[in-house]
N, C-alpha and C. Protein backbone atom coordinates (compact mmCIF):
# COMPACT_ATOMS: atom_id res chain seq x y z
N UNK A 1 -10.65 -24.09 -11.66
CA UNK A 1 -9.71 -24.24 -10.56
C UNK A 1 -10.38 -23.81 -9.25
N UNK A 2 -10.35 -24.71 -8.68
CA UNK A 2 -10.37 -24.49 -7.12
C UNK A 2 -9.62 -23.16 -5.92
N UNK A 3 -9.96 -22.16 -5.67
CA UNK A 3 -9.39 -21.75 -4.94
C UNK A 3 -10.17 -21.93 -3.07
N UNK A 4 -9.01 -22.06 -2.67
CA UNK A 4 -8.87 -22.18 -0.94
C UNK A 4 -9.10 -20.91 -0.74
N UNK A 5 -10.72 -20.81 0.20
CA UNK A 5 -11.15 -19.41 0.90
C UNK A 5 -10.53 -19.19 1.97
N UNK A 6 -9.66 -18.31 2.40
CA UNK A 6 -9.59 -18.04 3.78
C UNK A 6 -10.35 -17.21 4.67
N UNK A 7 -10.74 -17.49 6.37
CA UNK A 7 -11.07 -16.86 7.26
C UNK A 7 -10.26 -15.05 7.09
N UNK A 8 -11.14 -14.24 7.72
CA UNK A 8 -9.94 -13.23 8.16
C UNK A 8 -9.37 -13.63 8.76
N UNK A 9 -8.96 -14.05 10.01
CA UNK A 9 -8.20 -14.05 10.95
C UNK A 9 -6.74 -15.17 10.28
N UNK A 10 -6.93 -16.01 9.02
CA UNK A 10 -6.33 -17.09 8.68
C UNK A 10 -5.48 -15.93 7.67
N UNK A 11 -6.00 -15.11 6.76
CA UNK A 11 -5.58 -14.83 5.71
C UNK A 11 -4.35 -13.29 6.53
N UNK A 12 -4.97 -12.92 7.59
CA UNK A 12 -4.02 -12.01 8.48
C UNK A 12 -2.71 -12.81 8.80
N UNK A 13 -3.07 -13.93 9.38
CA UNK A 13 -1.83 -15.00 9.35
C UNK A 13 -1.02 -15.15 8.50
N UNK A 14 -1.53 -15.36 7.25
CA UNK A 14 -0.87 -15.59 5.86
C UNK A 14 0.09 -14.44 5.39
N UNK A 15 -0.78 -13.55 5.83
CA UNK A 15 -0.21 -11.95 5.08
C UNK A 15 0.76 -11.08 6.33
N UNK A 16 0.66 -11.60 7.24
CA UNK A 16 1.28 -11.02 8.65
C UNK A 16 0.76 -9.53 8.64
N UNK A 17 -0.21 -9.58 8.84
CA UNK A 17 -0.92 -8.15 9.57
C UNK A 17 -2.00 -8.53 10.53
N UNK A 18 -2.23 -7.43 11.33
CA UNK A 18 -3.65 -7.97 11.90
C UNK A 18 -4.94 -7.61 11.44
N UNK A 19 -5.91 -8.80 11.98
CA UNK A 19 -7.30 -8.85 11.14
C UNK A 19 -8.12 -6.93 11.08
N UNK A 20 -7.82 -6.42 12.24
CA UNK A 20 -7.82 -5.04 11.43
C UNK A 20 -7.28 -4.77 10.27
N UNK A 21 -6.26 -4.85 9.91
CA UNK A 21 -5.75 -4.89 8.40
C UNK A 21 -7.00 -5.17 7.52
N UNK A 22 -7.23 -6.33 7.43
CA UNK A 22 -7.59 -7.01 6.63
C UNK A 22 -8.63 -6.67 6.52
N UNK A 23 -9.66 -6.03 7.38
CA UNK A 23 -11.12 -5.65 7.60
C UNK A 23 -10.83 -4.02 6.89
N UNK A 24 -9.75 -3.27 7.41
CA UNK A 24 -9.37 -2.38 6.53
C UNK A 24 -9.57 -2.10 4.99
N UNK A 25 -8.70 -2.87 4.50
CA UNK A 25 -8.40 -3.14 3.19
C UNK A 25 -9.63 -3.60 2.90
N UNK A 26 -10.21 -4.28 3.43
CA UNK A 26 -11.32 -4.69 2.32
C UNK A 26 -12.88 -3.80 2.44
N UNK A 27 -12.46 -2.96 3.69
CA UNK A 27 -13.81 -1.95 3.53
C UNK A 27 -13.19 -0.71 2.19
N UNK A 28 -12.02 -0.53 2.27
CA UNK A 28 -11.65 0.50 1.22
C UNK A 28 -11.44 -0.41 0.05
N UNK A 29 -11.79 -1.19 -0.49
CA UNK A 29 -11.92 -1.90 -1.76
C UNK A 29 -10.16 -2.67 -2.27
N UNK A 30 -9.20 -2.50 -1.35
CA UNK A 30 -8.01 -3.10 -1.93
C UNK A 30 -7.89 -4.68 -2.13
N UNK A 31 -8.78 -5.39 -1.42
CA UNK A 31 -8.96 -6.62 -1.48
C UNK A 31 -10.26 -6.94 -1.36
N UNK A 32 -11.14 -7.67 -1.93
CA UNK A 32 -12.54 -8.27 -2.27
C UNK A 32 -12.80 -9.56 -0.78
N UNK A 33 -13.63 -9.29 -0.45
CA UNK A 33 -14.10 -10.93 0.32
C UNK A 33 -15.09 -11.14 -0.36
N UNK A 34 -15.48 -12.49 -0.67
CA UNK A 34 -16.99 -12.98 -0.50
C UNK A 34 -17.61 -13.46 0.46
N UNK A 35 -18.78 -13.16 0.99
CA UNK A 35 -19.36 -13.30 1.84
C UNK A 35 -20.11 -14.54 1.59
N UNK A 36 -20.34 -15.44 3.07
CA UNK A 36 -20.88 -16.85 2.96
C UNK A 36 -22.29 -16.30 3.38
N UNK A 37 -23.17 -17.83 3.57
CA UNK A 37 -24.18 -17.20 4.14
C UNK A 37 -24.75 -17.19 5.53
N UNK A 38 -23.53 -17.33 6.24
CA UNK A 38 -24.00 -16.79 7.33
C UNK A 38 -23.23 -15.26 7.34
N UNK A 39 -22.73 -14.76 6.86
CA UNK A 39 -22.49 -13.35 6.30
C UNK A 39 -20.93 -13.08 6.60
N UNK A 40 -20.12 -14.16 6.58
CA UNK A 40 -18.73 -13.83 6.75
C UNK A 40 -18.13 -13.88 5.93
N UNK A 41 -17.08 -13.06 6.04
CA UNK A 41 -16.14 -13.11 4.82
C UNK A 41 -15.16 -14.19 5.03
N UNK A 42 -14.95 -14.13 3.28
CA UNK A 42 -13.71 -15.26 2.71
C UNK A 42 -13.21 -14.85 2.07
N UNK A 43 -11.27 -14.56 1.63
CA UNK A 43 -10.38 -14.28 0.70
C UNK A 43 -10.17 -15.70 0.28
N UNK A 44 -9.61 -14.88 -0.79
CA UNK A 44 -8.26 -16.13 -1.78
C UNK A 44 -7.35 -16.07 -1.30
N UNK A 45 -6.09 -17.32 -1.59
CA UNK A 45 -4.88 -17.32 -1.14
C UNK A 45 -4.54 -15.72 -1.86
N UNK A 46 -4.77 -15.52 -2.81
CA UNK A 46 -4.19 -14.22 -3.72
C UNK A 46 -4.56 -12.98 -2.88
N UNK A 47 -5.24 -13.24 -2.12
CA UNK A 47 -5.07 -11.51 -1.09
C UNK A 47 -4.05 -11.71 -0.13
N UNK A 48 -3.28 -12.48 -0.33
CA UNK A 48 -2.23 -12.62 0.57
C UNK A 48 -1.47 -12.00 0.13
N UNK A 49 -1.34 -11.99 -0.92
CA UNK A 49 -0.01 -11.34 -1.73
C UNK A 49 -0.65 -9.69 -1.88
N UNK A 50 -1.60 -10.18 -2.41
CA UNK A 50 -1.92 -7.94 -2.85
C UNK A 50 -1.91 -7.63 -1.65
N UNK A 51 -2.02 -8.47 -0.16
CA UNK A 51 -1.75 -7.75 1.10
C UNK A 51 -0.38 -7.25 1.44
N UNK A 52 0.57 -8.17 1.11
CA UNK A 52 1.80 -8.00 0.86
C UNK A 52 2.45 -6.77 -0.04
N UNK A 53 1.72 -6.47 -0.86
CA UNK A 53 2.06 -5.47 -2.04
C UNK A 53 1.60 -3.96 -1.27
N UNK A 54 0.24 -4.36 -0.92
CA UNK A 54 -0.52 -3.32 -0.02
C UNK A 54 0.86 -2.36 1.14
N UNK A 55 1.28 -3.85 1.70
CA UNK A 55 2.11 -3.41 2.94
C UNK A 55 3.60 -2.62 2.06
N UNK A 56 3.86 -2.92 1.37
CA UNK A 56 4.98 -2.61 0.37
C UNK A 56 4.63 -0.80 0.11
N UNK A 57 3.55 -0.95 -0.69
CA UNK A 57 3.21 0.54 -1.01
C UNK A 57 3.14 1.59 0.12
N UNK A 58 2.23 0.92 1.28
CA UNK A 58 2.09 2.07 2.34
C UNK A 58 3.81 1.88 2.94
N UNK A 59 4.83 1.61 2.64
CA UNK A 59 5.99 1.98 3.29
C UNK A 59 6.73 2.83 2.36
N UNK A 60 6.28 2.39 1.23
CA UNK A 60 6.72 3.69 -0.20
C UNK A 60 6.43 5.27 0.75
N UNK A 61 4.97 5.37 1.20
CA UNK A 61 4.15 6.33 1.27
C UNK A 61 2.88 6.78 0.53
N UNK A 62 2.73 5.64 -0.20
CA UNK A 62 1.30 5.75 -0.74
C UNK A 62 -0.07 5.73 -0.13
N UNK A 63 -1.01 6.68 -0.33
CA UNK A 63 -2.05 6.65 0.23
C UNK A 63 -3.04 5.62 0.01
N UNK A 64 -4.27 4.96 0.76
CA UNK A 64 -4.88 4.03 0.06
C UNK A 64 -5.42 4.81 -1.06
N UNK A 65 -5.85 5.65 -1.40
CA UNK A 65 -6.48 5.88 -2.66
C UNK A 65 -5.50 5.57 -4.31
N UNK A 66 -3.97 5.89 -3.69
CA UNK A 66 -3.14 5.72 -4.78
C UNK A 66 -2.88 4.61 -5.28
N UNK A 67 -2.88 3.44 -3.86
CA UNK A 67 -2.49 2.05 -3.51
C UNK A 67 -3.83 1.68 -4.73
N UNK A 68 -5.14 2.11 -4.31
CA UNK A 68 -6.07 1.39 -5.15
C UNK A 68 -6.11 1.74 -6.99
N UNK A 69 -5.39 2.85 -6.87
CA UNK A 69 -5.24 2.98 -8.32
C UNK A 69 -4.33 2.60 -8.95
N UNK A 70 -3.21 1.90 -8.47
CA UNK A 70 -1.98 1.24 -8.63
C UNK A 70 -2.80 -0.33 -8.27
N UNK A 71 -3.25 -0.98 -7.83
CA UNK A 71 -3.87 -1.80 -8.12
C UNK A 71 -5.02 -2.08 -8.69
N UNK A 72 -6.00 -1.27 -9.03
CA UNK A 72 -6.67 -1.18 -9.89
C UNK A 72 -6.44 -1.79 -11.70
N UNK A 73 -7.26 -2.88 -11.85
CA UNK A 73 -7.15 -3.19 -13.24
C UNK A 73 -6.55 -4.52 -13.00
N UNK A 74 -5.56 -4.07 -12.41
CA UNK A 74 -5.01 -6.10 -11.86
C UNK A 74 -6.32 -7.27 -12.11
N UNK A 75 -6.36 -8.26 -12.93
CA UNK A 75 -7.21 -9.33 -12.89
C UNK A 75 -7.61 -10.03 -11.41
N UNK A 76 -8.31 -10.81 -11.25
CA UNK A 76 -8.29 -11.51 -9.93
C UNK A 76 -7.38 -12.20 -9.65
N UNK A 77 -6.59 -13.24 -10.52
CA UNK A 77 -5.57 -13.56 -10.30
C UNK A 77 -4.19 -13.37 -11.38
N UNK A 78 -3.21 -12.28 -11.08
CA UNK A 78 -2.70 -11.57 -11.90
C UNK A 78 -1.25 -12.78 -12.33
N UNK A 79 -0.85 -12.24 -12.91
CA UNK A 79 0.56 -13.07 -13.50
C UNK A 79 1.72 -12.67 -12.82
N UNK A 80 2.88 -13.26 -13.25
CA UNK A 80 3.86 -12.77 -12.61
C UNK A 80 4.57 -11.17 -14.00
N UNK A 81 4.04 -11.04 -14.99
CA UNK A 81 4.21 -10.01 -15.72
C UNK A 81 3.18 -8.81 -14.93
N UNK A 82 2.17 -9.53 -14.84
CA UNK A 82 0.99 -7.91 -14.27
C UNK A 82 1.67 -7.63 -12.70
N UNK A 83 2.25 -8.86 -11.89
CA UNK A 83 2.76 -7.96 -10.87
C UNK A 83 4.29 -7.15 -10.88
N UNK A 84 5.02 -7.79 -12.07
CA UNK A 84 6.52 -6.89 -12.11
C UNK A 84 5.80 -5.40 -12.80
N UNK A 85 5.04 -5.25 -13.53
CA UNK A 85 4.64 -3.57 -13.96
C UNK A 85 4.34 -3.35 -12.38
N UNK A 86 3.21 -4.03 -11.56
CA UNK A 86 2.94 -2.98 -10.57
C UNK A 86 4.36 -2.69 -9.27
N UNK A 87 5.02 -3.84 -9.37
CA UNK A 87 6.38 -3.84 -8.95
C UNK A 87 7.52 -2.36 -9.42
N UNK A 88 6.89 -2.47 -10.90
CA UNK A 88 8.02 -1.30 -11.39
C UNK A 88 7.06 0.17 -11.40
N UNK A 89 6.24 0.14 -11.22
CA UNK A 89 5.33 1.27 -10.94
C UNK A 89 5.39 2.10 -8.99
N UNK A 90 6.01 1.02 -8.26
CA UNK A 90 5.91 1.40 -6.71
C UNK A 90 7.82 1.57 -6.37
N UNK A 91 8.38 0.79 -7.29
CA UNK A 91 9.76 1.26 -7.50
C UNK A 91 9.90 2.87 -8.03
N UNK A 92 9.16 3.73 -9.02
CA UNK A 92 9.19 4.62 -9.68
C UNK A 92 8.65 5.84 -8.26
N UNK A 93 7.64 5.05 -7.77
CA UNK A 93 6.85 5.80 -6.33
C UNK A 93 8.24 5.87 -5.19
N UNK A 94 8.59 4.92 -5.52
CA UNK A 94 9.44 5.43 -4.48
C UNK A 94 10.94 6.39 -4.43
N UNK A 95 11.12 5.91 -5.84
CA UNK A 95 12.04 6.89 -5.82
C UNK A 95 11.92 8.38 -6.35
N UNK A 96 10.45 8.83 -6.43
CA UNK A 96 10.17 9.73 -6.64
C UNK A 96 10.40 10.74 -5.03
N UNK A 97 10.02 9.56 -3.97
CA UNK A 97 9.82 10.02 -2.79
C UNK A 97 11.02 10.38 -2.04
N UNK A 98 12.09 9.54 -2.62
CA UNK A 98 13.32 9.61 -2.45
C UNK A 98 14.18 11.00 -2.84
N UNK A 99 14.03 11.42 -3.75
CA UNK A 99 13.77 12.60 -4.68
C UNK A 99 13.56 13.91 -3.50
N UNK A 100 12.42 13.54 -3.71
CA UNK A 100 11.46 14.70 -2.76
C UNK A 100 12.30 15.17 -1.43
N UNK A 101 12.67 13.86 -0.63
CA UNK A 101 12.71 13.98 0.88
C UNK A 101 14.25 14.38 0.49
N UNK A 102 15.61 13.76 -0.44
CA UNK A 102 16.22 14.73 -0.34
C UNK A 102 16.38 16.38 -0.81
N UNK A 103 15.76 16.49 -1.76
CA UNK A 103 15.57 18.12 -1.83
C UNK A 103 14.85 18.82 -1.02
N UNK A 104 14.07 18.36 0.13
CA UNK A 104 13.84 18.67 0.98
C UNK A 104 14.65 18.81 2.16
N UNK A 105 16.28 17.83 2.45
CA UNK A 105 16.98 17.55 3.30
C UNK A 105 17.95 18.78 2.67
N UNK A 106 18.32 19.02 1.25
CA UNK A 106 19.29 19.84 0.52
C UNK A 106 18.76 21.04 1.08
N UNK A 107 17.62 21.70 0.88
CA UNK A 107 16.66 23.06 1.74
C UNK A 107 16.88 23.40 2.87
N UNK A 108 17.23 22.02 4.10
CA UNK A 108 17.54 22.41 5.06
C UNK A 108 19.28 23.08 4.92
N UNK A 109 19.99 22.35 4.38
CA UNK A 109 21.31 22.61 4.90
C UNK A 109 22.10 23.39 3.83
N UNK A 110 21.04 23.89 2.96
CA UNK A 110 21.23 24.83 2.15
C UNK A 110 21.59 26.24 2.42
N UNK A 111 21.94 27.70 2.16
CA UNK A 111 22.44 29.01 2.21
C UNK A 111 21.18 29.00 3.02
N UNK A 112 20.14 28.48 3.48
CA UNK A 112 19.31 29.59 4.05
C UNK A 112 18.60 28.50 5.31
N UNK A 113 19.17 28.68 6.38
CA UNK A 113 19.42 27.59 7.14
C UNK A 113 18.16 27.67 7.73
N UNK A 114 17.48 26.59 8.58
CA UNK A 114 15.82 26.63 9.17
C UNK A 114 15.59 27.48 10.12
N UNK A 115 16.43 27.28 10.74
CA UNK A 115 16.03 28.82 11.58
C UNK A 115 15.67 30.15 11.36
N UNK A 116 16.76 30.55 10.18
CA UNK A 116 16.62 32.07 9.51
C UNK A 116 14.82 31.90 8.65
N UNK A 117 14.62 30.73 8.08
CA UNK A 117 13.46 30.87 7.94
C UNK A 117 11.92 30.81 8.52
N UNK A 118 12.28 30.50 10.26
CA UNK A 118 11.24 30.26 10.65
C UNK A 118 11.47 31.04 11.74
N UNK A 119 12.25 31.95 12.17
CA UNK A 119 12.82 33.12 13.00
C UNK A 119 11.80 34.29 11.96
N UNK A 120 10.49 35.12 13.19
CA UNK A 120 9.82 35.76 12.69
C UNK A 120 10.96 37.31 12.92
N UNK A 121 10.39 38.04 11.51
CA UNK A 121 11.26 38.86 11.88
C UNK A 121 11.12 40.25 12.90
N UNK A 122 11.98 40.99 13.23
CA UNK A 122 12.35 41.64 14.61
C UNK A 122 11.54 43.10 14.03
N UNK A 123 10.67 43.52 15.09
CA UNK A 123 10.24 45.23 14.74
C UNK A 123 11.39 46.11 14.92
């Protein structure tokens, strides 16, 4: 099968980010280019989507290192089963985060209010 290489600047289009993005992601390994030979890069239509997934995770709050280990193992071109696990794996991320930020919101308005804890105390 034939896949259609895209430009950066084409595949930023595709994925709606800008070609920083995309130069991003692919210096930290989340998406692959191949390089032609005059030394530019080319994606697959399929980094459109792990760009998409990319953008998904960093609004979870995932770091790229987590992002790459949550995509990590994915084939080059994954199924629609290999992306509902990583689907249900950034669902689990997030509501872990969800979790977090309210027991963190419960702390504030809890018996021991932010002030009393960040009010140094009096000689």
């Amino acid at each position: 099968m034939t896949t259609k290489l895209m430009t950066v600047s084409a595949l930023a289009q595709a994925s709606k980010v800008n070609a920083s993005a995309v130069r991003f992601y692919d210096k930290h390994g989340l998406i692959v280019g191949e390089r032609t030979s005059g030394n530019q890069r080319r994606f697959s239509e399929e980094d459109a989507c792990r760009i998409k997934v990319i953008r998904v995770a960093q609004r979870v709050g995932l770091s790229v290192s987590e992002i790459s280990e949550l995509l990590n193992g994915l084939p080059s071109e994954p199924s629609s089963s290999d992306w509902s696990v990583v689907g249900a794996k950034l669902q689990a991320a997030g509501q872990e985060r969800i979790d977090q930020l309210n027991q963190a919101l419960a702390e504030l308005t809890g018996p021991v209010q932010l002030c009393d804890v960040f009010t140094p105390p009096q000689p």
